[in-house]
C-alpha atoms as a PDB file:
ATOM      1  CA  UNK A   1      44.714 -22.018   4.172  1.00  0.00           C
ATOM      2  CA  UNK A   2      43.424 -19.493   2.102  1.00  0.00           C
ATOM      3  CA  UNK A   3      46.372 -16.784   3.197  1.00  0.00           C
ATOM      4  CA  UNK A   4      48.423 -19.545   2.023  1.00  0.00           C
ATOM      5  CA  UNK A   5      46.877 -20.585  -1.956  1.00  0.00           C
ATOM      6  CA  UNK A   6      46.783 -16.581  -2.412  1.00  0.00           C
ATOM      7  CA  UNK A   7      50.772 -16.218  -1.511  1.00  0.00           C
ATOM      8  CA  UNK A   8      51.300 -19.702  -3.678  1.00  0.00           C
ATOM      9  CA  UNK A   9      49.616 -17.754  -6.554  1.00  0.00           C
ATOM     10  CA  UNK A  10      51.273 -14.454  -5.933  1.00  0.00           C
ATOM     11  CA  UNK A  11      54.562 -16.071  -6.140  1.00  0.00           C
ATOM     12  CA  UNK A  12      53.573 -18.338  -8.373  1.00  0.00           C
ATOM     13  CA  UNK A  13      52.500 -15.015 -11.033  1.00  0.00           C
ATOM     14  CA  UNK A  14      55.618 -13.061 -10.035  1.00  0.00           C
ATOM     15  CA  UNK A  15      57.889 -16.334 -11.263  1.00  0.00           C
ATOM     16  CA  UNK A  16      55.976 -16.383 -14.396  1.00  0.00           C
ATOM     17  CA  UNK A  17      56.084 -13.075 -14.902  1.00  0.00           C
ATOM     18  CA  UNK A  18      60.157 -12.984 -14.632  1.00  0.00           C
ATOM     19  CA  UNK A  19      60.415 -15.526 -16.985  1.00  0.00           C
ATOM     20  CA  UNK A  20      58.317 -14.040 -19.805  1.00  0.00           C
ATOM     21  CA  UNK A  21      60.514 -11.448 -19.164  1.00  0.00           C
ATOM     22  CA  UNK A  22      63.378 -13.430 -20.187  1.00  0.00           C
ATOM     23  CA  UNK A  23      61.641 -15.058 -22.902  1.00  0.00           C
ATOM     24  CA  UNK A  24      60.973 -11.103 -24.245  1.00  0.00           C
ATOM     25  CA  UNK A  25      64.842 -10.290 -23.612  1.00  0.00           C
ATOM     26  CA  UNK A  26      65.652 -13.572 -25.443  1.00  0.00           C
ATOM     27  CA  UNK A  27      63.625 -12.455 -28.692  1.00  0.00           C
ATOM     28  CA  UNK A  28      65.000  -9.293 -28.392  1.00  0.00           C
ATOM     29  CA  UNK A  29      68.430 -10.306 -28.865  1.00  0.00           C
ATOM     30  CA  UNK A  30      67.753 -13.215 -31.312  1.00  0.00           C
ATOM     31  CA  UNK A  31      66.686 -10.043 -33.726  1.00  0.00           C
ATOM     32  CA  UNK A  32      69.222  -8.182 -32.731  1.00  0.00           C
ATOM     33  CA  UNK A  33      71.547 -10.921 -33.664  1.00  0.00           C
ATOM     34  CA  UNK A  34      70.289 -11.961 -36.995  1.00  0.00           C
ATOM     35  CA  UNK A  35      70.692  -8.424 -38.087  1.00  0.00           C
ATOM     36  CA  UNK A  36      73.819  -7.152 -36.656  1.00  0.00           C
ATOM     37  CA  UNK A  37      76.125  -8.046 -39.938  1.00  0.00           C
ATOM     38  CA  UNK A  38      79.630  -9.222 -38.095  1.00  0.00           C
ATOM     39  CA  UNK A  39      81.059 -12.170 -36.890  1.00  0.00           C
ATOM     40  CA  UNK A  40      79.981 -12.812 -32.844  1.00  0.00           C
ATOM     41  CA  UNK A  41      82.117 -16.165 -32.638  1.00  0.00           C
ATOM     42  CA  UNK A  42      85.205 -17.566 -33.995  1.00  0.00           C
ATOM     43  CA  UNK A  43      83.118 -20.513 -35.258  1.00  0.00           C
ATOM     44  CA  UNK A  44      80.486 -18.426 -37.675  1.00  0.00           C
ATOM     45  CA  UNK A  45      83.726 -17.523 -39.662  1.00  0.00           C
ATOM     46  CA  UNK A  46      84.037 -21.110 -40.083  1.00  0.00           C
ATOM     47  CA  UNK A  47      80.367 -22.335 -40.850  1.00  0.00           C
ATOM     48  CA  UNK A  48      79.820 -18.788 -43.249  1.00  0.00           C
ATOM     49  CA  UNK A  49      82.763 -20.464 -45.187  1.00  0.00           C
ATOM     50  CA  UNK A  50      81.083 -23.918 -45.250  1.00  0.00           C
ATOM     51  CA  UNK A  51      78.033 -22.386 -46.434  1.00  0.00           C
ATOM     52  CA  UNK A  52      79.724 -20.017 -49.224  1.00  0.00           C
ATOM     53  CA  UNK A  53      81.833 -23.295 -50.673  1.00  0.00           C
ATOM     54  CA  UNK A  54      79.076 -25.190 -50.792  1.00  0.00           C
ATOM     55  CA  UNK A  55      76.661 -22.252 -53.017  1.00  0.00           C
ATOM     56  CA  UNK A  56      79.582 -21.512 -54.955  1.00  0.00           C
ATOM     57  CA  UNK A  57      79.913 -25.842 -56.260  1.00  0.00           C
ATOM     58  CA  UNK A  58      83.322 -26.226 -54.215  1.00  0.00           C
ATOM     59  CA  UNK A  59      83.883 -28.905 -52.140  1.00  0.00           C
ATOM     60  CA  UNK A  60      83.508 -29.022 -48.633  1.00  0.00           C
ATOM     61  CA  UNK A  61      86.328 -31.037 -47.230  1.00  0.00           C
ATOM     62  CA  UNK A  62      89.315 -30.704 -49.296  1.00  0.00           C
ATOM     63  CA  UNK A  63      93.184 -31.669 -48.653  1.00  0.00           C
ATOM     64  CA  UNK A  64      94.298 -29.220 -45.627  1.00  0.00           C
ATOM     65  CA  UNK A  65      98.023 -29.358 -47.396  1.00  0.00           C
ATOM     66  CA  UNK A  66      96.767 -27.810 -50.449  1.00  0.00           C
ATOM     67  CA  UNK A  67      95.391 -24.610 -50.754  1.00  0.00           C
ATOM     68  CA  UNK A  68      93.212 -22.814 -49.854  1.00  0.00           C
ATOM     69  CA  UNK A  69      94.457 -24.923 -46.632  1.00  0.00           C
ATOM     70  CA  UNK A  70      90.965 -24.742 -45.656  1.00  0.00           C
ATOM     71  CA  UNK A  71      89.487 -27.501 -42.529  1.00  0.00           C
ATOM     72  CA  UNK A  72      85.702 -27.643 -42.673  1.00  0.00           C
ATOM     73  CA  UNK A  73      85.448 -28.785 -38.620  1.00  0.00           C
ATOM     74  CA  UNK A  74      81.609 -29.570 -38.554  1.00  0.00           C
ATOM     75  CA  UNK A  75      79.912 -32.033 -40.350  1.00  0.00           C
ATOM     76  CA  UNK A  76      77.395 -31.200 -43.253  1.00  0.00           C
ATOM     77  CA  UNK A  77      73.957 -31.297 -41.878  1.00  0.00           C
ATOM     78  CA  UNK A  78      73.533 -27.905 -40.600  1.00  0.00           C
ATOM     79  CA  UNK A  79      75.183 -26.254 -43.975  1.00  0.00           C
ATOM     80  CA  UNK A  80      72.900 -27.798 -46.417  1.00  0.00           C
ATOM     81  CA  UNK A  81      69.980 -26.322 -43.808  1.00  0.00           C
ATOM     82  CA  UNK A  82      71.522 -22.986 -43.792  1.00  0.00           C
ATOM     83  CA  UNK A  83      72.470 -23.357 -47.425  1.00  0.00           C
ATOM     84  CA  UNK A  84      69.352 -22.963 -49.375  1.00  0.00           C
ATOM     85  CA  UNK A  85      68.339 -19.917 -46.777  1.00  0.00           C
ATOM     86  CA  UNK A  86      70.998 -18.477 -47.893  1.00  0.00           C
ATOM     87  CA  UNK A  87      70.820 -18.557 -51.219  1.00  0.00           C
ATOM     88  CA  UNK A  88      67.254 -16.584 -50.880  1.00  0.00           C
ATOM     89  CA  UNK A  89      68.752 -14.007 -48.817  1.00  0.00           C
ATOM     90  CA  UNK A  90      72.295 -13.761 -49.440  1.00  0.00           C
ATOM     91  CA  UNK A  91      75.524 -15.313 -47.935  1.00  0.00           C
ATOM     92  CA  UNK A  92      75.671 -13.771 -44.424  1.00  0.00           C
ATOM     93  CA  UNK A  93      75.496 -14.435 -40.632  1.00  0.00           C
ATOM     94  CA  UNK A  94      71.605 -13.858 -40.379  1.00  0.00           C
ATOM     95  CA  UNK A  95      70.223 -17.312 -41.999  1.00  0.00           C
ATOM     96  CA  UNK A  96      72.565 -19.521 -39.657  1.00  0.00           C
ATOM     97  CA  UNK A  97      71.544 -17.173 -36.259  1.00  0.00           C
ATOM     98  CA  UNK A  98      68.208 -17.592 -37.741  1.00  0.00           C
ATOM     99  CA  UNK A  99      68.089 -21.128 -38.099  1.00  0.00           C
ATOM    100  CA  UNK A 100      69.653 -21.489 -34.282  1.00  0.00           C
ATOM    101  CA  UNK A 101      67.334 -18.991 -32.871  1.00  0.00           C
ATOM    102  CA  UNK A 102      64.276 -20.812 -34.005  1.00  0.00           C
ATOM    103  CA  UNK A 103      65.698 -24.224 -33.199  1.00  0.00           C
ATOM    104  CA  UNK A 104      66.047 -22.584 -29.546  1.00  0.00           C
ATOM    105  CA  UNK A 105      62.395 -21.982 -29.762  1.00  0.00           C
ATOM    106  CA  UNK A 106      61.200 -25.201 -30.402  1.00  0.00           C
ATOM    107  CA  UNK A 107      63.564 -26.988 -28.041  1.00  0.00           C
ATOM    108  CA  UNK A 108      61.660 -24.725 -25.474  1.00  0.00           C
ATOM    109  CA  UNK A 109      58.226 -25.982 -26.839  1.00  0.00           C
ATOM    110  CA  UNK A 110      59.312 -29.004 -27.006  1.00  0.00           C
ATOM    111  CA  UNK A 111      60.394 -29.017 -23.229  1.00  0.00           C
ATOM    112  CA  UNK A 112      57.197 -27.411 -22.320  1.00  0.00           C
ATOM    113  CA  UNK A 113      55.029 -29.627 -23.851  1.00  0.00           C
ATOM    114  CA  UNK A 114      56.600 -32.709 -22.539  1.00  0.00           C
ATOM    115  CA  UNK A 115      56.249 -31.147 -19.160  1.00  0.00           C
ATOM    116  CA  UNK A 116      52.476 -30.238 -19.718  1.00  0.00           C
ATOM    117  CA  UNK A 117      51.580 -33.873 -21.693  1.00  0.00           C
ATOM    118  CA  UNK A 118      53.203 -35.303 -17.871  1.00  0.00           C
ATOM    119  CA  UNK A 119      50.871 -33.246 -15.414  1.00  0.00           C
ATOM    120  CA  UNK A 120      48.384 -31.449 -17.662  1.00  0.00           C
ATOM    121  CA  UNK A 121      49.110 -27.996 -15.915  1.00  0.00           C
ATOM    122  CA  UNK A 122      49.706 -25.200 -18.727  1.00  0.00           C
ATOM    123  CA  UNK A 123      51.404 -22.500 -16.722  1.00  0.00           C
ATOM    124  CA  UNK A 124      53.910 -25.855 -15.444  1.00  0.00           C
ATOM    125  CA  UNK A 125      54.495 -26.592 -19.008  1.00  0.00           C
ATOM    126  CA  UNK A 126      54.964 -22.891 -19.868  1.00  0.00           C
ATOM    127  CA  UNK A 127      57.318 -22.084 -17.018  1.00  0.00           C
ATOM    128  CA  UNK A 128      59.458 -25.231 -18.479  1.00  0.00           C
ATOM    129  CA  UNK A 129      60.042 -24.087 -22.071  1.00  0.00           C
ATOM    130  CA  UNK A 130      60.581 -19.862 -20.519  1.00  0.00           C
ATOM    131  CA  UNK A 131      63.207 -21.333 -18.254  1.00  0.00           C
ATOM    132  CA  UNK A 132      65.041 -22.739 -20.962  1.00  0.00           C
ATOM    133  CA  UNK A 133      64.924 -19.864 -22.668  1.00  0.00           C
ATOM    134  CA  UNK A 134      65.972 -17.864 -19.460  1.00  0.00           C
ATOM    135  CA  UNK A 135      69.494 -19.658 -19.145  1.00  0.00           C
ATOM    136  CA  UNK A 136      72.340 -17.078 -19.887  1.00  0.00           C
ATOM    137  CA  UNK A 137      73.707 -20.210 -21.904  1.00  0.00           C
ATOM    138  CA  UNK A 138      70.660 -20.180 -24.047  1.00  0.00           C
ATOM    139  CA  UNK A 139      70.536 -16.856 -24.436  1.00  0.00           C
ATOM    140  CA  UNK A 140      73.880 -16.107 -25.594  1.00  0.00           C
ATOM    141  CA  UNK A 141      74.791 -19.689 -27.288  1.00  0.00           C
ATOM    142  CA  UNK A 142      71.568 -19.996 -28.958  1.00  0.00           C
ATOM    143  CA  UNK A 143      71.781 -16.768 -31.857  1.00  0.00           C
ATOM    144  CA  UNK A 144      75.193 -17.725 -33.266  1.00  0.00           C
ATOM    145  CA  UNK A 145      75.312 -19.508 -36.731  1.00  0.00           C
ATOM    146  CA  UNK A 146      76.970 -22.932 -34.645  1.00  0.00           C
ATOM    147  CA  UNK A 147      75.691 -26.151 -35.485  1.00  0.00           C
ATOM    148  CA  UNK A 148      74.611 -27.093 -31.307  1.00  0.00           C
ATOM    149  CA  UNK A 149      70.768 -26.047 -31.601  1.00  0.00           C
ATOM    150  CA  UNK A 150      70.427 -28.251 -34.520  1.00  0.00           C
ATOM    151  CA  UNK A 151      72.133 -30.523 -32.586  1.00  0.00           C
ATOM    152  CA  UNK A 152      70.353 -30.461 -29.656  1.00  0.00           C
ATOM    153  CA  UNK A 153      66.978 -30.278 -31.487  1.00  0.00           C
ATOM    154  CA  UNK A 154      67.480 -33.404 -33.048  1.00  0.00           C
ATOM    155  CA  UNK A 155      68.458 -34.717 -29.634  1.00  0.00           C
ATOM    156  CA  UNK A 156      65.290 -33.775 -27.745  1.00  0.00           C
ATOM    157  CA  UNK A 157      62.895 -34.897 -30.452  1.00  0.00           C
ATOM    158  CA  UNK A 158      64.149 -37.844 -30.500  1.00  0.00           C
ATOM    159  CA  UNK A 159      63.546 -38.260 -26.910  1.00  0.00           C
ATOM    160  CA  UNK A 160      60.058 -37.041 -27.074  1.00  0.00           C
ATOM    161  CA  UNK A 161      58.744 -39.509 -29.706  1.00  0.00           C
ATOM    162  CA  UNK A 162      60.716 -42.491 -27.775  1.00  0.00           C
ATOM    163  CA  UNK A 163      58.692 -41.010 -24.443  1.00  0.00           C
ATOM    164  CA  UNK A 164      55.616 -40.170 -26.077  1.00  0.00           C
ATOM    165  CA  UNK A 165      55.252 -43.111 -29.028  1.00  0.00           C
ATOM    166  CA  UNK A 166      56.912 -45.709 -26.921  1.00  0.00           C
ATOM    167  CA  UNK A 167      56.737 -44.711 -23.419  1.00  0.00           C
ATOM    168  CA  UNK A 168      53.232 -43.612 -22.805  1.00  0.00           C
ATOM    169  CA  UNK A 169      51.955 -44.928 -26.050  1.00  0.00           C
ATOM    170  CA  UNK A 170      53.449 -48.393 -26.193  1.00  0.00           C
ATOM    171  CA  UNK A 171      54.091 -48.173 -29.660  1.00  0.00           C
ATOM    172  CA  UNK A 172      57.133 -49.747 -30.881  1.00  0.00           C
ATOM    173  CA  UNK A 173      57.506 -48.157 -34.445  1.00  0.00           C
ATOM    174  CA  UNK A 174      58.211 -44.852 -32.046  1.00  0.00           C
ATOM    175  CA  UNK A 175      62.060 -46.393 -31.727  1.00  0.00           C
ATOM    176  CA  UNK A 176      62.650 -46.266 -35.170  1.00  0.00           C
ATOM    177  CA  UNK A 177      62.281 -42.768 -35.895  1.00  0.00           C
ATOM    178  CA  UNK A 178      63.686 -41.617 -32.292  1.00  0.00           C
ATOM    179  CA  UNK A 179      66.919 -43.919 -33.314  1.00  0.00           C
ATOM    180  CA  UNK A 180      66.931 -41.916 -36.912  1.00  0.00           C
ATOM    181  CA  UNK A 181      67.110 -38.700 -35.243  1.00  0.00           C
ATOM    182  CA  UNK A 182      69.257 -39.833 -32.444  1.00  0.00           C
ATOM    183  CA  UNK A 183      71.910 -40.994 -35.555  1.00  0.00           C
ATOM    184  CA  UNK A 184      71.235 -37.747 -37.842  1.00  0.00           C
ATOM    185  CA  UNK A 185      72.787 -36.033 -35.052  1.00  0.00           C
ATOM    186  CA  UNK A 186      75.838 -37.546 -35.224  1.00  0.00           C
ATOM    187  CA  UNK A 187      75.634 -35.320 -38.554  1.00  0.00           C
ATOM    188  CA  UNK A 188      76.099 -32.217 -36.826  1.00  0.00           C
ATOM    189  CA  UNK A 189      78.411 -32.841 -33.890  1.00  0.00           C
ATOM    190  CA  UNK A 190      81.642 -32.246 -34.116  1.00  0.00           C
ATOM    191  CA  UNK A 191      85.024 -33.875 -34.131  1.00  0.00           C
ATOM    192  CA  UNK A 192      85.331 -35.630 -30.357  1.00  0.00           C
ATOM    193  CA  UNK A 193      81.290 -35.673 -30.182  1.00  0.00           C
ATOM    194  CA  UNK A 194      81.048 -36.990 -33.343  1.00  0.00           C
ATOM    195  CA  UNK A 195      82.947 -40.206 -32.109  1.00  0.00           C
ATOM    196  CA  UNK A 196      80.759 -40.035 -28.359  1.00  0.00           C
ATOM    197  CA  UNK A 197      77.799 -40.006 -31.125  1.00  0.00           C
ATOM    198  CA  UNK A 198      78.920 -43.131 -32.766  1.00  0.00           C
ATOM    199  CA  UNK A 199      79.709 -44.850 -29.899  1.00  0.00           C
ATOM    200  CA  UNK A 200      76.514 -44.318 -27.691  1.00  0.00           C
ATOM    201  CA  UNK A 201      74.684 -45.223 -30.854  1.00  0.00           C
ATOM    202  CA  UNK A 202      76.470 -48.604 -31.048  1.00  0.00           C
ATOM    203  CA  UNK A 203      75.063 -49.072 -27.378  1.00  0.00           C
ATOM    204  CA  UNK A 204      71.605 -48.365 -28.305  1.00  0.00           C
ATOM    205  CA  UNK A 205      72.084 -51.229 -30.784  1.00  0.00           C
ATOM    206  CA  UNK A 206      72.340 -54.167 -27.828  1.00  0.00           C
ATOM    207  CA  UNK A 207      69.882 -52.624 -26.211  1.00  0.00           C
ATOM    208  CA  UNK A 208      67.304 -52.484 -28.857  1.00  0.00           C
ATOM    209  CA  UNK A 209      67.555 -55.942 -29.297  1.00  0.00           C
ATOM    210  CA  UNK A 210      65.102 -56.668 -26.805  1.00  0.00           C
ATOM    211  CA  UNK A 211      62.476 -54.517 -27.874  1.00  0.00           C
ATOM    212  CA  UNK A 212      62.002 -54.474 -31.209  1.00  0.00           C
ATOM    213  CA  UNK A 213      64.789 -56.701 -32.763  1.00  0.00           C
ATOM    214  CA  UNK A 214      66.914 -56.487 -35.768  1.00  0.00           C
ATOM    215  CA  UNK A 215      65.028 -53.944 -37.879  1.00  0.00           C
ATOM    216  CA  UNK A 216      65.857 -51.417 -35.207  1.00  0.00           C
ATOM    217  CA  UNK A 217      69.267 -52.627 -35.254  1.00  0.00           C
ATOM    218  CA  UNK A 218      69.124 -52.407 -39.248  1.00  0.00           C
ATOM    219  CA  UNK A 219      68.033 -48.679 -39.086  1.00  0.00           C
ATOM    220  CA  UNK A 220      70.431 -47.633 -36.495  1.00  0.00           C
ATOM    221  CA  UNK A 221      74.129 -49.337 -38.145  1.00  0.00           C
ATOM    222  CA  UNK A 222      72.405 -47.591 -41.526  1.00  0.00           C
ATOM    223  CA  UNK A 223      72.503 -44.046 -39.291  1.00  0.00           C
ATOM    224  CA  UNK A 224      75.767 -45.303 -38.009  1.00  0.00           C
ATOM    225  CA  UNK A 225      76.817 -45.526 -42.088  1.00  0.00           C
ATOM    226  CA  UNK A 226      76.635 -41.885 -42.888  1.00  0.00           C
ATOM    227  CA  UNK A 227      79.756 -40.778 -41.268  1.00  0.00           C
ATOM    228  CA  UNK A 228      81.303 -43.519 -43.696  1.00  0.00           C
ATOM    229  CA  UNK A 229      79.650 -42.722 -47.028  1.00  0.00           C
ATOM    230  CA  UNK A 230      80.922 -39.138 -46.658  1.00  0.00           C
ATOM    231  CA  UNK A 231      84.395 -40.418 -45.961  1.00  0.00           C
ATOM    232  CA  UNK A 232      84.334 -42.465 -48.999  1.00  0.00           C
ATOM    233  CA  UNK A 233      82.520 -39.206 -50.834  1.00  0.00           C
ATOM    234  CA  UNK A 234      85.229 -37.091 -49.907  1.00  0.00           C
ATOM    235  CA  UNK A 235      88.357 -39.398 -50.364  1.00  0.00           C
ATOM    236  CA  UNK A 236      89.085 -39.750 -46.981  1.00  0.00           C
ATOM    237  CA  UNK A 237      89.156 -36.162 -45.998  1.00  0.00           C
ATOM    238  CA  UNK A 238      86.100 -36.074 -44.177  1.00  0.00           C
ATOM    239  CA  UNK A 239      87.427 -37.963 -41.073  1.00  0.00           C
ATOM    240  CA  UNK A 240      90.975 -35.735 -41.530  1.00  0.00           C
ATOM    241  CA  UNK A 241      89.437 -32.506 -41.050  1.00  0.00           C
ATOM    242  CA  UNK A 242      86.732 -33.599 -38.627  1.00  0.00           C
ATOM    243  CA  UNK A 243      89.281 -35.810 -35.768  1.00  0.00           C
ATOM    244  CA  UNK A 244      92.571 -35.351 -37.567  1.00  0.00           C
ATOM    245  CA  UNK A 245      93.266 -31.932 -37.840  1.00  0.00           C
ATOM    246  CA  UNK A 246      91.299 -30.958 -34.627  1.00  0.00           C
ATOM    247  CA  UNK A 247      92.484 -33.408 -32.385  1.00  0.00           C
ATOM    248  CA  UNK A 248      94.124 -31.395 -29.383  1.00  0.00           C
ATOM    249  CA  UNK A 249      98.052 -32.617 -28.265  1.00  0.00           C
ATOM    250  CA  UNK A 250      97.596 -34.661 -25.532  1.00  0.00           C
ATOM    251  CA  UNK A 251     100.082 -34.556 -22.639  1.00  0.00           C
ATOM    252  CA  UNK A 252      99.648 -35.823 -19.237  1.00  0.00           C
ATOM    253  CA  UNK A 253     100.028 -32.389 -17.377  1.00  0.00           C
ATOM    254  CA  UNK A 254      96.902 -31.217 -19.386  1.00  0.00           C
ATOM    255  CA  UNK A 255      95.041 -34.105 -18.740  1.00  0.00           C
ATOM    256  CA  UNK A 256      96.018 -34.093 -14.730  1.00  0.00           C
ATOM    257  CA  UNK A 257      94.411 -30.714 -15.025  1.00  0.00           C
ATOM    258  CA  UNK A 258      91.454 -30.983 -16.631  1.00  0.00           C
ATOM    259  CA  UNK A 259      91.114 -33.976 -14.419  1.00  0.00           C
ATOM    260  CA  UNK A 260      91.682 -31.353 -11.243  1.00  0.00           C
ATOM    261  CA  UNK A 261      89.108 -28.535 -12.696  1.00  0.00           C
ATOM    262  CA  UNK A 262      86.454 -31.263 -13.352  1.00  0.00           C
ATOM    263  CA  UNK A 263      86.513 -32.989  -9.856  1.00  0.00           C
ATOM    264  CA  UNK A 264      86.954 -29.712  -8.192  1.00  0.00           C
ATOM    265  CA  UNK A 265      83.645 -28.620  -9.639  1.00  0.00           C
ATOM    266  CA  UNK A 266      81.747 -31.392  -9.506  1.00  0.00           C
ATOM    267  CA  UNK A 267      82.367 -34.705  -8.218  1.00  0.00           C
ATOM    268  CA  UNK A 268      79.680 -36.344  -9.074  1.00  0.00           C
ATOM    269  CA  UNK A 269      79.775 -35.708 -12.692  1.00  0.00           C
ATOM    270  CA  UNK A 270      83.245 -36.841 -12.447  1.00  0.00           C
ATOM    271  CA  UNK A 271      81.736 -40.107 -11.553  1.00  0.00           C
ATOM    272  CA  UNK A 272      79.135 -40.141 -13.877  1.00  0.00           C
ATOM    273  CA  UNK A 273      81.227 -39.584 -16.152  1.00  0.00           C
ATOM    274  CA  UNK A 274      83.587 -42.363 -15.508  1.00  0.00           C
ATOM    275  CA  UNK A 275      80.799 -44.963 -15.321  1.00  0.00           C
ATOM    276  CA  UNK A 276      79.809 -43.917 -19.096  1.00  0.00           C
ATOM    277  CA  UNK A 277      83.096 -44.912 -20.062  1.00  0.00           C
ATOM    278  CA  UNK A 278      83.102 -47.621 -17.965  1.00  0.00           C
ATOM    279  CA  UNK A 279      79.976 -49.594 -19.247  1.00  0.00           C
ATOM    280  CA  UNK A 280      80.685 -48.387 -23.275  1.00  0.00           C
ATOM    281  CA  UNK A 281      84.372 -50.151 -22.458  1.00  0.00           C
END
């Protein structure tokens, strides 16, 4: 028994000890990233514009069919984060990567505290945030001025105050802000998630009617709303350059494929998939 806790522990250190590695590597190349001056993905090009249009007073979504024929893809949330960073430091790549890299971090304390408020083992919770930061995904998706870690940070803390306030707590009021953060996401996804936003939103409404009623309801149609104030704010050209003018030709061939590809891979996320659609239908 005692040959075996010592090999448990020795493993146990060696595992952690990778990982912290990774988490090392990961910091590494977030500073590497915020200071290397180029573009590292088509889409930077696109949110450095954003962010210049809106410090210079131009508007953000304007008519494609006039020039500068410009199509502002994301929605505005992560440029007016990036914005005023920027206007400290200058217009460049390094505020955005910043901004993501830091997000990346606190998804991965986030993570690790959930983990550790669950079992109330440290080096459990710790492992839990390092392997998020060890996923090659992570680590090369997570330095790029892209709106997903803002994204995806709104995401999981909304999911740790419904677990923690509501969940373990019992506290209802928990729902209201986890359905707040859960909408202001919506304000960063893009064109197709943007719409997967809205709609899984709309099924949180049913289902918040039995447990705290129509104020929840109330707060999450008013989340729901923001998509349509800035369409009215911009004259209609917010949904044009969000869905419109990024909304892929569809043929059946294509489709057929991706269909092949996805159930090739995995099944059962094929599946899952389907049933998503099947209950928001």
């Amino acid at each position: 028994m005692l040959l075996a806790h010592w090999v448990t522990f020795f493993l146990q250190a060696v595992a952690l000890f990778v990982l912290l590695l990774y988490g090392i590597m990961f910091l590494q190349h977030a500073v590497g990233a915020i200071r290397f001056p180029y573009q590292m993905d088509y889409g930077e090009g696109v949110e450095i514009d954003l962010v210049s249009r809106l410090l210079s007073g131009q508007p953000l979504y304007t008519d494609i069919h006039q020039p500068p024929y410009h199509v502002g893809v994301y929605p505005p949330l992560y440029t007016l984060t990036v914005a005023p960073i920027a206007a400290l430091t200058g217009i460049s790549y390094g505020p955005g990567r910043a901004v993501s890299a830091v997000l990346a971090l606190f998804i991965a304390w986030l993570l690790g505290r959930m983990v550790y408020e669950e079992c109330h083992r440290l080096w459990i919770g710790l492992v839990t945030g390092l392997f998020w930061l060890a996923s090659h995904l992570v680590y090369s998706w997570a330095v790029l001025m892209r709106v997903d870690m803002l994204a995806m940070a709104l995401s999981m803390l909304g999911l740790y105050f419904f677990w923690h306030g509501y969940i373990r707590l019992g506290k209802e009021r928990y729902i209201y802000v986890a359905m707040v953060l859960f909408r202001r996401r919506c304000l960063c996804s893009t064109n197709v998630s943007l719409g997967c936003s809205f709609l899984s939103g709309l099924s949180c409404d049913d289902a918040s009617l039995d447990v705290v009623g129509q104020g929840t309801v109330a707060i999450c149609r008013a989340g729901t709303g923001a998509p349509g104030l800035l369409q009215i704010m911009t004259g209609g050209q917010f949904y044009q350059h969000l869905v419109t003018y990024n909304l892929p030709v569809w043929s059946r061939s294509r489709w057929q494929a991706d269909l092949g590809r996805l159930w090739g891979c995995t099944p059962w996320r094929f599946w899952q998939a389907s049933s998503h659609w099947f209950w928001l239908c």
